[in-house]
Protein backbone atom coordinates (compact mmCIF):
# COMPACT_ATOMS: atom_id res chain seq x y z
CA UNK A 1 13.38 1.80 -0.36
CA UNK A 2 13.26 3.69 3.11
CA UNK A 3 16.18 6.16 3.31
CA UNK A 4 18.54 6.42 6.15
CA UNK A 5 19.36 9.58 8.22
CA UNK A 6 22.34 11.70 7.36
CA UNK A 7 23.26 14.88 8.13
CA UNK A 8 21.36 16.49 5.75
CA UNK A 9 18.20 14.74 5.71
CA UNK A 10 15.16 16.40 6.97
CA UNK A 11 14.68 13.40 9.20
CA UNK A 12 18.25 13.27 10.81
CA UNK A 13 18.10 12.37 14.28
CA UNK A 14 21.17 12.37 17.27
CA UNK A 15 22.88 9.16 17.40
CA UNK A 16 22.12 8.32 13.42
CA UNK A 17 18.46 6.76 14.05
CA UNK A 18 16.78 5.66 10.79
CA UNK A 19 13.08 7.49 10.28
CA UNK A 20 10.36 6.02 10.39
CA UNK A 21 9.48 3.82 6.99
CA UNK A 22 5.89 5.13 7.20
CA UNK A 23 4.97 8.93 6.82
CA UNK A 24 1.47 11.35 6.47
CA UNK A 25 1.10 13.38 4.24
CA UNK A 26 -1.58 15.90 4.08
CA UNK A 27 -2.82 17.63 1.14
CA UNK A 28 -4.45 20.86 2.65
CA UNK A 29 -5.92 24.33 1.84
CA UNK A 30 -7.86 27.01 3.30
CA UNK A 31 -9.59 30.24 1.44
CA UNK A 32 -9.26 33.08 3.73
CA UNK A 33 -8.91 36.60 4.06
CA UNK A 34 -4.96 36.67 5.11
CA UNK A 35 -4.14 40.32 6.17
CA UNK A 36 -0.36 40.29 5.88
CA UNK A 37 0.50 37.17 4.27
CA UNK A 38 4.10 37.93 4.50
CA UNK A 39 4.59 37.89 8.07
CA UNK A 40 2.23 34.04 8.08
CA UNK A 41 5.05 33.16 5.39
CA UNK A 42 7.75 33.38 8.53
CA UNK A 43 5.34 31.58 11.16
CA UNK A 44 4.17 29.30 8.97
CA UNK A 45 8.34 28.39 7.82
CA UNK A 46 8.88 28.37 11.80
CA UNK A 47 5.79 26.35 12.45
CA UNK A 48 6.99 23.11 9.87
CA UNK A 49 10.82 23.81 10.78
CA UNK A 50 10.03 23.25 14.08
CA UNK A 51 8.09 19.83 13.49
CA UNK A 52 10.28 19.15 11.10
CA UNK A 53 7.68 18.56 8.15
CA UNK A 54 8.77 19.04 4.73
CA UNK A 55 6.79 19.70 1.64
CA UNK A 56 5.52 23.05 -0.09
CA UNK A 57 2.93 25.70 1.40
CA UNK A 58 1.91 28.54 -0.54
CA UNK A 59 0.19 31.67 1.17
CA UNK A 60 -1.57 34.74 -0.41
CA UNK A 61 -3.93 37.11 0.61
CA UNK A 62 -6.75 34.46 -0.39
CA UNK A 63 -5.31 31.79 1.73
CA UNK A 64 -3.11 29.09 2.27
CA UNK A 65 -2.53 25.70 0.13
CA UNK A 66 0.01 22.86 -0.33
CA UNK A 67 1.14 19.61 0.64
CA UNK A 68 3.33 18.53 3.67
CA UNK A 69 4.60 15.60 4.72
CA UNK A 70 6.39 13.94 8.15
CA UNK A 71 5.44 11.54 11.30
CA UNK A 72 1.78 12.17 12.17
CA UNK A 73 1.78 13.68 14.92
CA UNK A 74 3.81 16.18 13.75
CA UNK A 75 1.63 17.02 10.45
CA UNK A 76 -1.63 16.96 12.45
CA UNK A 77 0.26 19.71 15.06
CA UNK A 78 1.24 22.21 12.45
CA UNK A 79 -2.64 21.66 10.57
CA UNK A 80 -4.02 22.31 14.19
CA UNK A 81 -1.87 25.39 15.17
CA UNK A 82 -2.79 26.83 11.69
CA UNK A 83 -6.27 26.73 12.55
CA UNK A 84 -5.64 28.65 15.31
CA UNK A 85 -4.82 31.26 13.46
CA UNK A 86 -7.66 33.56 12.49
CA UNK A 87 -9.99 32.71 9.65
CA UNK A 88 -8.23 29.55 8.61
CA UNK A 89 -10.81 27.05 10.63
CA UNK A 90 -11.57 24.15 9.13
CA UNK A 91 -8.58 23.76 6.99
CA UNK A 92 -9.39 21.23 4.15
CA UNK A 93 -6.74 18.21 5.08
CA UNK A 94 -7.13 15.15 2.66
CA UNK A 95 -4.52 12.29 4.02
CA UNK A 96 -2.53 9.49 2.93
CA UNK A 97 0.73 7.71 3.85
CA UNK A 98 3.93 7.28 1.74
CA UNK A 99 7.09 4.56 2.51
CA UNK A 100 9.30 7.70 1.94
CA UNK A 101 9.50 11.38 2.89
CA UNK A 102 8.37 12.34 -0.54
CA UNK A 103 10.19 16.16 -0.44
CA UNK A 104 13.19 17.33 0.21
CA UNK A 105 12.89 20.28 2.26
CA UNK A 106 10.31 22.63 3.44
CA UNK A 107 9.24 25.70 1.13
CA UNK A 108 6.90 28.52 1.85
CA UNK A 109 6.27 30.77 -0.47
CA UNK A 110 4.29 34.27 -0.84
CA UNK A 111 1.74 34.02 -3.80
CA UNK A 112 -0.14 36.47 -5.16
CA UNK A 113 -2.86 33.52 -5.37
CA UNK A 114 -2.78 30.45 -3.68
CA UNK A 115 -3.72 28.34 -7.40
CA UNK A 116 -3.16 30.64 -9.92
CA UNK A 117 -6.40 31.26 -11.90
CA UNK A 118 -5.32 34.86 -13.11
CA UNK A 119 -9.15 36.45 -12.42
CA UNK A 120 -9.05 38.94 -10.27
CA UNK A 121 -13.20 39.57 -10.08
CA UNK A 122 -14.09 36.44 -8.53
CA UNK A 123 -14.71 35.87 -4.46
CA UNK A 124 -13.18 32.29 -3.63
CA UNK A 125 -14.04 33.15 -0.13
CA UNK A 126 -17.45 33.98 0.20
CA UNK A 127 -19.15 33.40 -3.33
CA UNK A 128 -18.63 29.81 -4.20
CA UNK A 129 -20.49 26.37 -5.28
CA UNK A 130 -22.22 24.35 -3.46
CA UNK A 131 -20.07 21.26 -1.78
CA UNK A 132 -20.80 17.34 -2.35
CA UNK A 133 -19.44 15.16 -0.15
CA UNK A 134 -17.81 12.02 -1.64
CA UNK A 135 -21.05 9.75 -0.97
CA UNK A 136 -23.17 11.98 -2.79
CA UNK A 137 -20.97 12.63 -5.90
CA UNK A 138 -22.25 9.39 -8.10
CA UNK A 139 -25.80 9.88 -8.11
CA UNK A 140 -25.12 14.12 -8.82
CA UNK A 141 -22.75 13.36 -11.97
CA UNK A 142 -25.06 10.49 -13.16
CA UNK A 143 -27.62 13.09 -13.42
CA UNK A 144 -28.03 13.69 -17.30
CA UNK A 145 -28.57 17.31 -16.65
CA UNK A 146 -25.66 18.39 -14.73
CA UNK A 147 -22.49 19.47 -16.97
CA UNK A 148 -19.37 17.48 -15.09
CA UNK A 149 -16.01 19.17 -15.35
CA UNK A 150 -12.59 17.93 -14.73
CA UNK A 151 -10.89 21.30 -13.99
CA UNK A 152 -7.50 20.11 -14.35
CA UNK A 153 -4.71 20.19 -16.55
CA UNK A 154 -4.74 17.56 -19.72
CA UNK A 155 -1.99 15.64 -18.60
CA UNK A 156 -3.82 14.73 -15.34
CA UNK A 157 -7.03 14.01 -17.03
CA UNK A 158 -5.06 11.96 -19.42
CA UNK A 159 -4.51 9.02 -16.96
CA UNK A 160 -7.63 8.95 -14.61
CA UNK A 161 -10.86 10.88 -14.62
CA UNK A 162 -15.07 10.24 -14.02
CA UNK A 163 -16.91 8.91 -16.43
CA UNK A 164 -18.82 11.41 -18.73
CA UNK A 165 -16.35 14.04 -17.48
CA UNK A 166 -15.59 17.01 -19.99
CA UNK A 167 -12.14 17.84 -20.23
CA UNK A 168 -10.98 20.80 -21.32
CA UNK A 169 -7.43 20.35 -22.45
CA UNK A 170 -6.08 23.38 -20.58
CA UNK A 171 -2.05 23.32 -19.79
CA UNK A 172 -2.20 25.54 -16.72
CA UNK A 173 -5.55 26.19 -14.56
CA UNK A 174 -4.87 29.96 -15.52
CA UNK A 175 -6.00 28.81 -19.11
CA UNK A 176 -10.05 27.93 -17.72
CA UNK A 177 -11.03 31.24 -17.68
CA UNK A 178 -11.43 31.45 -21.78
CA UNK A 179 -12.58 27.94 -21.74
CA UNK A 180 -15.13 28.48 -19.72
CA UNK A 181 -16.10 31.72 -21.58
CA UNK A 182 -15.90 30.07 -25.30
CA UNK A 183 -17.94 26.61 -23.81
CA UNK A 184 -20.07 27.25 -21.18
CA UNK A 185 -23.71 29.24 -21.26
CA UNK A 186 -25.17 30.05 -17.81
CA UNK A 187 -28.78 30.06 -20.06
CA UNK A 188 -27.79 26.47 -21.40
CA UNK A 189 -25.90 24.68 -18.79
CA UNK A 190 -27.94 25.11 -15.90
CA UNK A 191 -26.12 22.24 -13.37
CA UNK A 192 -22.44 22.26 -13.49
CA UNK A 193 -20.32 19.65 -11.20
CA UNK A 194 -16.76 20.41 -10.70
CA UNK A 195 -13.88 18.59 -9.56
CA UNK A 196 -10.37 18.65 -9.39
CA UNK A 197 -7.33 16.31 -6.98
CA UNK A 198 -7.92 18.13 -3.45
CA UNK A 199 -10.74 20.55 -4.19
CA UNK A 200 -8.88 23.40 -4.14
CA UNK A 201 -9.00 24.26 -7.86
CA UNK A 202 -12.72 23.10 -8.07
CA UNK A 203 -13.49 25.33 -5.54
CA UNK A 204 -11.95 28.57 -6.78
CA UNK A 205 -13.82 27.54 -10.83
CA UNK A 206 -17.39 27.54 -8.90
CA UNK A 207 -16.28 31.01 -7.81
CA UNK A 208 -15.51 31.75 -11.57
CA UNK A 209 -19.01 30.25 -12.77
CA UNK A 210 -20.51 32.63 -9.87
CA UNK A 211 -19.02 35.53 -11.08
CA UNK A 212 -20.19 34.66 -14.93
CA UNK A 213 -23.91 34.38 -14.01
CA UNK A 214 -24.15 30.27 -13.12
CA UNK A 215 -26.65 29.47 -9.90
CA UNK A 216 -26.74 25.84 -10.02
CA UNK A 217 -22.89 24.69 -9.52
CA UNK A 218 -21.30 22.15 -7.53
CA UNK A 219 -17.84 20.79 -6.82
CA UNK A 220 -16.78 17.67 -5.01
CA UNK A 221 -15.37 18.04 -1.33
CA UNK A 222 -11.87 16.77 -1.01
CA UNK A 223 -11.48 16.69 -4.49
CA UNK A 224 -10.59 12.78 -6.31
CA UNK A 225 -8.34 12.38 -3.00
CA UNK A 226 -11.31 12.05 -0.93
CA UNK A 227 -13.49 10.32 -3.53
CA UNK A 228 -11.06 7.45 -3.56
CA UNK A 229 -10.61 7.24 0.19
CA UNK A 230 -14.06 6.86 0.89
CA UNK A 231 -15.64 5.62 -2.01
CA UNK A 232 -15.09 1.37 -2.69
CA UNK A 233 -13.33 0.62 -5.99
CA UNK A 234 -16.58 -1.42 -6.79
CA UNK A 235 -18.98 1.78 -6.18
CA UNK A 236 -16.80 4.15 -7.62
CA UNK A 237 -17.31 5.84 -11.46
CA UNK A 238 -13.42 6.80 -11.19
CA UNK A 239 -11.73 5.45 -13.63
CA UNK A 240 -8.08 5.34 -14.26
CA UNK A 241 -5.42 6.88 -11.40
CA UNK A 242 -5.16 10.38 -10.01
CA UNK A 243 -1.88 12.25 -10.51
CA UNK A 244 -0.10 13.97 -7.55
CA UNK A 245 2.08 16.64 -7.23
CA UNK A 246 5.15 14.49 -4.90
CA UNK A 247 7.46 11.96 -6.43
CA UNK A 248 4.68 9.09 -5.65
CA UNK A 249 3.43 10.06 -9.12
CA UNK A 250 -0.27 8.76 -9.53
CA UNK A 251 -2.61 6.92 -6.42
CA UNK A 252 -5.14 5.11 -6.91
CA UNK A 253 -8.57 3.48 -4.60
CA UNK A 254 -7.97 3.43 -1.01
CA UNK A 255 -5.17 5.61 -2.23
CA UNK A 256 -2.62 3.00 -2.76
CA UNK A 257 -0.08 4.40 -4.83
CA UNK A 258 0.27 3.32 -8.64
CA UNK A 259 2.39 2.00 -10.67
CA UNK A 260 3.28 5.42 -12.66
CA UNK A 261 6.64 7.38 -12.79
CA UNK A 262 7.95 10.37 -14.44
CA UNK A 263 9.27 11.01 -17.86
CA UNK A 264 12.41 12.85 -16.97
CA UNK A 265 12.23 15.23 -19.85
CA UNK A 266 8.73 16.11 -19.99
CA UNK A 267 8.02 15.57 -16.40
CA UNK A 268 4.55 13.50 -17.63
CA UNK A 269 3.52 10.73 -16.01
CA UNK A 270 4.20 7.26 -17.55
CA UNK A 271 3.13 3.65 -16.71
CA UNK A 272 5.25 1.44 -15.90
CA UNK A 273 5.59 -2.20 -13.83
CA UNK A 274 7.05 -0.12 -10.93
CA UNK A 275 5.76 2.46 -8.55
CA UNK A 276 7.56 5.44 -6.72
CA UNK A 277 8.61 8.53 -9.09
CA UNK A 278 11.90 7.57 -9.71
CA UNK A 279 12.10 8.44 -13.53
CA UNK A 280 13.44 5.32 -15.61
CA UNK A 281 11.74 5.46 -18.44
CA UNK A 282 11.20 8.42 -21.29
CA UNK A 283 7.94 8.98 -22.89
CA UNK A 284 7.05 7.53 -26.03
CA UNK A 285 6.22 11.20 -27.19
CA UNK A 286 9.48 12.52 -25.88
CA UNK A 287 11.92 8.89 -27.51
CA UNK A 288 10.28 10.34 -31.08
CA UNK A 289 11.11 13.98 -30.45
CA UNK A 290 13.61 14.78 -27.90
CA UNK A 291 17.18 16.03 -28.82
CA UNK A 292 20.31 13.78 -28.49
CA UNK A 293 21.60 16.77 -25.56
CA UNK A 294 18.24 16.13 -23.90
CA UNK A 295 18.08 12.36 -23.89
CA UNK A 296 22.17 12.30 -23.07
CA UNK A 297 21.26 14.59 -20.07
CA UNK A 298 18.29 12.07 -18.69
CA UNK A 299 20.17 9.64 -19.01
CA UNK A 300 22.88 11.54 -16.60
CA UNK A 301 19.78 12.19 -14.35
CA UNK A 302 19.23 8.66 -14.25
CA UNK A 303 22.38 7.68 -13.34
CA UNK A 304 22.42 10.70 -10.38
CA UNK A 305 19.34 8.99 -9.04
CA UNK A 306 20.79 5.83 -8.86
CA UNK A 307 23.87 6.94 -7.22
CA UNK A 308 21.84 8.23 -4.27
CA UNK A 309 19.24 5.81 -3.98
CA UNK A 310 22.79 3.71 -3.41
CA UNK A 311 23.70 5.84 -1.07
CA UNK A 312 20.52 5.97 0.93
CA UNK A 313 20.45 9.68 0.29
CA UNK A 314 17.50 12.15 -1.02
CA UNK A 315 18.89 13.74 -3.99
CA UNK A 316 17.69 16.46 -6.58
CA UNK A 317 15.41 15.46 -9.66
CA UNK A 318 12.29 13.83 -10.45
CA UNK A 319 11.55 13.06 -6.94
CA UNK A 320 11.80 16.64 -6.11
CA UNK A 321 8.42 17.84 -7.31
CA UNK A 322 7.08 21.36 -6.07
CA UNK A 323 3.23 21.21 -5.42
CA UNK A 324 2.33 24.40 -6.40
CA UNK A 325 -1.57 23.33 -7.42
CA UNK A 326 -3.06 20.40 -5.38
């Protein structure tokens, strides 16, 4: 359900006027060379306070990533100011709508990487893969020489990837590095296609390939996001839904958003017959194993969540996701 203004809403307005029930949100990064990343922390907090976006951005010396989210014309003013600034021109931007402002507040933070990969030889700016645009991805990954890589974390993989995609099981993107090193031979696998929700994370790995001797690797422009904007549901070689980081949960061709919450002890995603984050339901995994304190305290969670959708309020929880990787 939309939520109506208060107070404390990001989207309170003089004279109590309810926001609007549609809003963009953009999915964007940039690798840069940032010179003094703390002082684009403040402009960058002033920049979304001021058009009174919400959502998380994380800078770092490499560059700028993260998802915001408000009325259009107010995400596509902060995205254009930013590529004022110098170096960050084109930012990535992949877009898509939600019924609800899907975060609370507006974050910046200071990162000593903007997706934590935990290499420190690698040159995300300047040495990367080669990009495929959308269009072009099918016939590249049908290609029975090219090695096809889902470089995110299991969980994602676990409920929407490309056919013939390897996955690597890693928990955290930090945990590639030593897959790549124990699975991958630059002598062997000669074509390697890469792809991840946004690109960002696809993007940095072809940096990681470069550095460990690969020539021949690819990643997909504008990540899954894109793929499933501009790719028709009867074309596509997607199968399943892609996971993202706000409390919409999972989205799937055209980007419609899916019918997937969260568990709200794990924080996995589970299918359900309803759509929109709100976590109702606990994971079969986490019914067989979780402790009497942590069911009794979803359960409060739960009943928190209720209260304030009652209310017409934003409240803390599930829905209250931090998109620190996109």
């Amino acid at each position: 359900m939309a939520h109506k203004a208060r107070a404390s809403d990001p989207w309170h307005e003089t004279g109590g006027a309810s926001p609007s029930p549609a809003f963009s949100v953009a999915a964007l990064y940039r690798f840069a060379n940032i010179a003094n990343p703390a002082a684009r922390r403040v402009d960058l907090q002033a920049l979304c306070d001021a058009h009174r976006v919400c959502g998380t951005l994380l800078v770092a010396r490499e560059g700028i990533n993260g998802t915001i989210a408000g009325r259009g014309d107010d995400v596509a003013a902060v995205i254009a100011e930013i590529e004022r600034w110098p170096g960050l021109a084109p930012i990535e931007a992949k877009w898509s709508t939600a019924d609800d402002q899907p975060f609370l507040r507006m974050k910046v933070r200071l990162k000593r990487e903007i997706v934590a990969l935990g290499v420190s030889d690698i040159d995300p700016v300047g040495d990367v893969g080669t990009y495929v645009e959308p269009a072009d991805w099918n016939a590249l990954i049908s290609d029975p020489e090219v090695v096809v890589i889902d470089t995110r974390n299991a969980f994602e993989v676990a409920i929407g990837t490309f056919d013939g995609a390897i996955d690597p099981k890693t928990e955290a993107f930090s945990d590639l590095p030593a897959w790549v090193d124990a699975n991958l031979d630059p002598t062997r696998d000669r074509k390697v296609a890469m792809f991840c929700t946004g690109g960002i994370r696809c993007e940095k790995a072809t940096a990681l390939l470069a550095s460990r001797g690969f020539n021949d690797v690819y990643h997909l422009k504008g990540g899954i996001l894109k793929y499933l904007e501009d790719v028709a549901e009867a074309d596509s070689l997607w199968r399943g839904d892609c996971f993202v980081f706000d409390r919409r949960v999972a989205l799937g061709h055209g980007l419609e958003q899916s019918a997937y919450q969260v568990c709200p002890i794990c924080r996995d995603p589970v299918r359900t017959g309803l759509s929109g984050g709100v976590a109702v339901e606990i994971c079969n995994a986490c019914k067989a194993g979780a402790s009497d304190e942590q069911k009794v305290g979803a359960k409060e969670r739960q009943r928190q969540l209720d209260l304030a959708d009652a209310r017409g309020g934003l409240h803390l929880g599930p829905k209250a996701q931090a998109i620190d990787e996109t």
